[in-house]
Protein backbone atom coordinates (compact mmCIF):
# COMPACT_ATOMS: atom_id res chain seq x y z
CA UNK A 1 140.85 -232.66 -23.55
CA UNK A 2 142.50 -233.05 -20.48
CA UNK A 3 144.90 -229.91 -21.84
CA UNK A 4 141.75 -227.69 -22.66
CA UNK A 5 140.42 -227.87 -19.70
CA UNK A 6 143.64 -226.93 -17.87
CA UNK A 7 144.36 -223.47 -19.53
CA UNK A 8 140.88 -222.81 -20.75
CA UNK A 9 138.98 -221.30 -18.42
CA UNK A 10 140.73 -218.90 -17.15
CA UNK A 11 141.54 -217.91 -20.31
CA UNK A 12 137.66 -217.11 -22.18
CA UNK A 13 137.65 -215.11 -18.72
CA UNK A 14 140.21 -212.78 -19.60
CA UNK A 15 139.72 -212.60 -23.35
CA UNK A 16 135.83 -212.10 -22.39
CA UNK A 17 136.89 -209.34 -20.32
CA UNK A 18 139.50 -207.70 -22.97
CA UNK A 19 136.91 -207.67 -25.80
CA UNK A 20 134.03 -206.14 -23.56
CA UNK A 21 136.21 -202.98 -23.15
CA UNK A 22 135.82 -200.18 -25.98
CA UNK A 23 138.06 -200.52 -28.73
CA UNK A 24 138.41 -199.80 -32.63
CA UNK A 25 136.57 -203.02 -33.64
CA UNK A 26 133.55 -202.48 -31.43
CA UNK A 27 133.14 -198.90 -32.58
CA UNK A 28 133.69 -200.17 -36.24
CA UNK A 29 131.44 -202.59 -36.41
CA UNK A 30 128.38 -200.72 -34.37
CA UNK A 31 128.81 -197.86 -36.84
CA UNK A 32 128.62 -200.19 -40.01
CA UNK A 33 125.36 -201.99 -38.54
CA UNK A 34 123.86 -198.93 -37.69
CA UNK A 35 124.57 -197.68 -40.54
CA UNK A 36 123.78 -200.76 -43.30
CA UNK A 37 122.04 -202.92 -41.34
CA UNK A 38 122.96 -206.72 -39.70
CA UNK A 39 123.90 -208.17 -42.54
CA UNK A 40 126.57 -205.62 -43.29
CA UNK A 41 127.47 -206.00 -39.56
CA UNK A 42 128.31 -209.14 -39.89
CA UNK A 43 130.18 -209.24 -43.00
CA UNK A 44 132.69 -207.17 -41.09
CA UNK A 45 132.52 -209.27 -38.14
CA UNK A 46 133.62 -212.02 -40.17
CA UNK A 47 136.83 -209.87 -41.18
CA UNK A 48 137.46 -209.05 -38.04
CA UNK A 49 137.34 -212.46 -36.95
CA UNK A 50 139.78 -213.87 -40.47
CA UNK A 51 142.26 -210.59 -39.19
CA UNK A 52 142.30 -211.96 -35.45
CA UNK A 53 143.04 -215.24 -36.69
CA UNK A 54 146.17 -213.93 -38.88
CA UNK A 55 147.70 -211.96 -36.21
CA UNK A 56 147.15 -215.04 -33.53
CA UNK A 57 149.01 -217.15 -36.61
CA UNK A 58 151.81 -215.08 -37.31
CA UNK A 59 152.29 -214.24 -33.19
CA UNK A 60 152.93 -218.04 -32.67
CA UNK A 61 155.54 -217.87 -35.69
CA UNK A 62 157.43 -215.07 -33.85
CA UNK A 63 155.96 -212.15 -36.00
CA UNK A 64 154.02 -210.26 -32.98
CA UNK A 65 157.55 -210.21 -30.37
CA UNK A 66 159.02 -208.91 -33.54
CA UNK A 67 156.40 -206.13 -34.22
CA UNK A 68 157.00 -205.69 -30.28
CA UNK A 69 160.99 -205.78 -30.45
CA UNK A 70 161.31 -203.35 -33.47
CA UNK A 71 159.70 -199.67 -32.73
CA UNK A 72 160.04 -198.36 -36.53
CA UNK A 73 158.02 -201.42 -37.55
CA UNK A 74 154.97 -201.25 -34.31
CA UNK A 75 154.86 -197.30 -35.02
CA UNK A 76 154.57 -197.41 -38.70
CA UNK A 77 151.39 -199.78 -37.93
CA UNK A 78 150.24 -197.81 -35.12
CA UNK A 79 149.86 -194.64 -37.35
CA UNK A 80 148.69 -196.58 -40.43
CA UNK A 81 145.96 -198.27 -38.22
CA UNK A 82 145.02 -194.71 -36.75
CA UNK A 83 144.95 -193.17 -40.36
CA UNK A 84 142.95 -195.94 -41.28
CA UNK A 85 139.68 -194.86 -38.90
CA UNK A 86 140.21 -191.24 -39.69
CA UNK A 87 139.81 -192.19 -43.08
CA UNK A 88 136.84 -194.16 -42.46
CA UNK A 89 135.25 -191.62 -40.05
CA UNK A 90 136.09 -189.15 -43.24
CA UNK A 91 134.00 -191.23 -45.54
CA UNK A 92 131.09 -191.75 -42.64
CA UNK A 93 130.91 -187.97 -42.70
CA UNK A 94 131.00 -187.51 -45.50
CA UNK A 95 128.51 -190.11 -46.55
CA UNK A 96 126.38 -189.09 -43.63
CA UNK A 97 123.15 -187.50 -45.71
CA UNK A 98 123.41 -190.71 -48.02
CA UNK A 99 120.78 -193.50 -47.31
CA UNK A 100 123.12 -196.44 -47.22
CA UNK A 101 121.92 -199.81 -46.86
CA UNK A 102 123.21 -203.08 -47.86
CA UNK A 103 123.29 -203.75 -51.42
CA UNK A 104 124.95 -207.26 -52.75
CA UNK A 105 127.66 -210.00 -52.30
CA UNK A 106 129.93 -206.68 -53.53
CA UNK A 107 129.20 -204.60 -50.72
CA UNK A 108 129.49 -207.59 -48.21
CA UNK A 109 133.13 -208.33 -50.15
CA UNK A 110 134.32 -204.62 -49.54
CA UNK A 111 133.14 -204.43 -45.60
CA UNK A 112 134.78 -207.84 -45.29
CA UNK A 113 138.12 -206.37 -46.40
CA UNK A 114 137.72 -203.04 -44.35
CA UNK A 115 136.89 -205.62 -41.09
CA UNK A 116 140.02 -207.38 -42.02
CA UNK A 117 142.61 -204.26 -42.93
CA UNK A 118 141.31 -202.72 -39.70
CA UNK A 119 142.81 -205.56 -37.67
CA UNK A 120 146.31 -206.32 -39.78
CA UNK A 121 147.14 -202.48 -39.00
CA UNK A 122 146.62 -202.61 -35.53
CA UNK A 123 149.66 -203.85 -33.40
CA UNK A 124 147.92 -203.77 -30.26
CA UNK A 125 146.32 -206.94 -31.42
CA UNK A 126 149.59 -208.51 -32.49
CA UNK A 127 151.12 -207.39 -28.81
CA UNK A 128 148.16 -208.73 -27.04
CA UNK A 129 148.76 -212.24 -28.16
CA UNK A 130 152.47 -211.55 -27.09
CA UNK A 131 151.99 -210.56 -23.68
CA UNK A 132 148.66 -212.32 -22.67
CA UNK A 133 149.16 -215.87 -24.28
CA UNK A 134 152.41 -217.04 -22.78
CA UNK A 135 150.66 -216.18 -19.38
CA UNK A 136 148.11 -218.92 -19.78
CA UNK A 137 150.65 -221.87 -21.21
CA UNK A 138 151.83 -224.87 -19.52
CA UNK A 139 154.56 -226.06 -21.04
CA UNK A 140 154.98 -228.70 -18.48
CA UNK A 141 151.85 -230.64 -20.19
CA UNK A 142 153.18 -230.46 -23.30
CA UNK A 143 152.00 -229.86 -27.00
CA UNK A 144 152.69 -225.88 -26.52
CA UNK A 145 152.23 -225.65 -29.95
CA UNK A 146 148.57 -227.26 -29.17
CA UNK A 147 148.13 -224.76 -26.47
CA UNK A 148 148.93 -221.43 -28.43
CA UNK A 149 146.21 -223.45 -31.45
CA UNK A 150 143.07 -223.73 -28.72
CA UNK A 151 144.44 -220.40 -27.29
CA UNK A 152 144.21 -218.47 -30.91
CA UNK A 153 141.11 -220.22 -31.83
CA UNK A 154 139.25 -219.17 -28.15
CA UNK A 155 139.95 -215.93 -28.15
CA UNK A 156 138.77 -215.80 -31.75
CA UNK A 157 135.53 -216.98 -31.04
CA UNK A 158 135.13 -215.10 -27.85
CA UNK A 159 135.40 -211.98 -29.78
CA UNK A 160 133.32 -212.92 -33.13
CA UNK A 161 130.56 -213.76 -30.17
CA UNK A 162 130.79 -210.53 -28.99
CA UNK A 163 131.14 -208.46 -31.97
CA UNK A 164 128.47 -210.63 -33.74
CA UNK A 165 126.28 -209.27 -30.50
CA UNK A 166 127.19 -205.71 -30.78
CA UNK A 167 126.10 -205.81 -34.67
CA UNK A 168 122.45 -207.54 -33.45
CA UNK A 169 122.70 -204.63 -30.86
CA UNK A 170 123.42 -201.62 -33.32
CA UNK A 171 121.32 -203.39 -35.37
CA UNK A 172 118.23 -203.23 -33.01
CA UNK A 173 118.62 -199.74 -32.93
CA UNK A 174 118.59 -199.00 -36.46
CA UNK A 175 115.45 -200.36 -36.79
CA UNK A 176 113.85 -197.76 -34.19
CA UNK A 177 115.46 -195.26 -36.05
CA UNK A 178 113.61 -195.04 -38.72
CA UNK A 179 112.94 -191.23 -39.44
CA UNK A 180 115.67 -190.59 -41.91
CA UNK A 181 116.50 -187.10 -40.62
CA UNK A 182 117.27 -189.06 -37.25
CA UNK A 183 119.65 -191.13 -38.94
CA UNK A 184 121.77 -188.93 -40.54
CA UNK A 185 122.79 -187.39 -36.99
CA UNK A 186 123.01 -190.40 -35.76
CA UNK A 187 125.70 -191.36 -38.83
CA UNK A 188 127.51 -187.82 -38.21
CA UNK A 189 127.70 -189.14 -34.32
CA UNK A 190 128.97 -192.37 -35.22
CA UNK A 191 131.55 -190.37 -37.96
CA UNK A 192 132.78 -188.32 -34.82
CA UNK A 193 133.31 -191.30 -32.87
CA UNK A 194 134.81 -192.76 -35.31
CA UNK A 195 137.42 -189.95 -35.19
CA UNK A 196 137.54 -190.30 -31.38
CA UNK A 197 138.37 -194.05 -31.52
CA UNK A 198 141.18 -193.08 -33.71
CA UNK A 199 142.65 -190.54 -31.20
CA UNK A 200 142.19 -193.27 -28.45
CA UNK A 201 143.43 -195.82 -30.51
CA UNK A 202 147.14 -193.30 -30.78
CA UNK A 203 147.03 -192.63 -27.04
CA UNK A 204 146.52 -195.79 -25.65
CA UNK A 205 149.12 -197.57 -28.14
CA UNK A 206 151.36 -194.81 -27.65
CA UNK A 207 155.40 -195.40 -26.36
């Protein structure tokens, strides 16, 4: 306890602050919400949240300073990520003058996986547990093992809180947007910033 409370706080301030800014996740998820509704929203919230927790394991094995160390490998992510949104902002578009709403366990499955592949190609993620964990340890209290474990598992739930809050959100909206003619701008809006997250996402990862 007495360890938790030592790197803790300051921590849920910083990864409070670092999920409150803009990213590929919050656009994601606020598209699919508006789009299918809360319980869509949070299907891929709860990808999102399995994908954090991957990249937080495989950072404390080493994996994320090697994504960092080896440019081929963080590029070839970097682009795959960004091709990734394009090709969901595509299918958004595309999709736009469908009425799409949430249908079964099936369509909960597939938004699960998209929350999830969104995340594994994104090295930003993988470099943020890099560079911002070791910041907050203490290895003079010991157990750093324990303190990269309540670290990971923080900053998880810091950001399915968040997320979960930007689907209710989205969500919200949807429901006063209830003219169908409405919505299917508002789904060719979310398409285009779809595509804009995508170019942000290559700029602001860019070496």
């Amino acid at each position: 306890m007495d360890l938790a409370f030592a790197i803790l706080p300051a921590f849920l301030i910083a990864a409070t602050l670092v999920e409150l800014t803009p990213g590929p996740n919050m656009a994601y998820l606020a598209h699919v919400a508006l789009d299918r509704g809360r319980l869509a929203g949070l299907a891929a919230v709860a990808g999102v949240a399995l994908g954090l927790s991957v990249i937080g394991a495989l950072a404390a094995l080493g994996v994320g300073a090697m994504i960092e160390a080896t440019p081929w490998l963080y590029q070839t992510l970097r682009w795959a990520g960004a091709a990734y949104l394009f090709w969901l902002a595509w299918e958004a578009w595309a999709q736009a003058d469908e009425r799409s709403e949430f249908a079964d366990a099936r369509d909960g499955w597939m938004l699960f996986r998209r929350g999830l592949m969104a995340n594994l190609l994104n090295p930003k993620a993988a470099v943020f547990y890099v560079a911002m964990l070791p910041q907050f340890l203490k290895p003079e209290l010991g157990g750093v093992g324990a303190q990269l474990a309540i670290l990971t598992s923080s900053y998880v739930v810091v950001a399915t809180i968040i997320h979960a809050a930007v689907v209710l959100l989205a969500d919200g909206a949807r429901r006063a947007l209830l003219d169908e003619a409405r919505m299917r701008r508002v789904r060719r809006v979310l398409a285009l910033s779809l595509a804009a997250v995508a170019i942000w996402f290559l700029i602001g990862t860019a070496r």
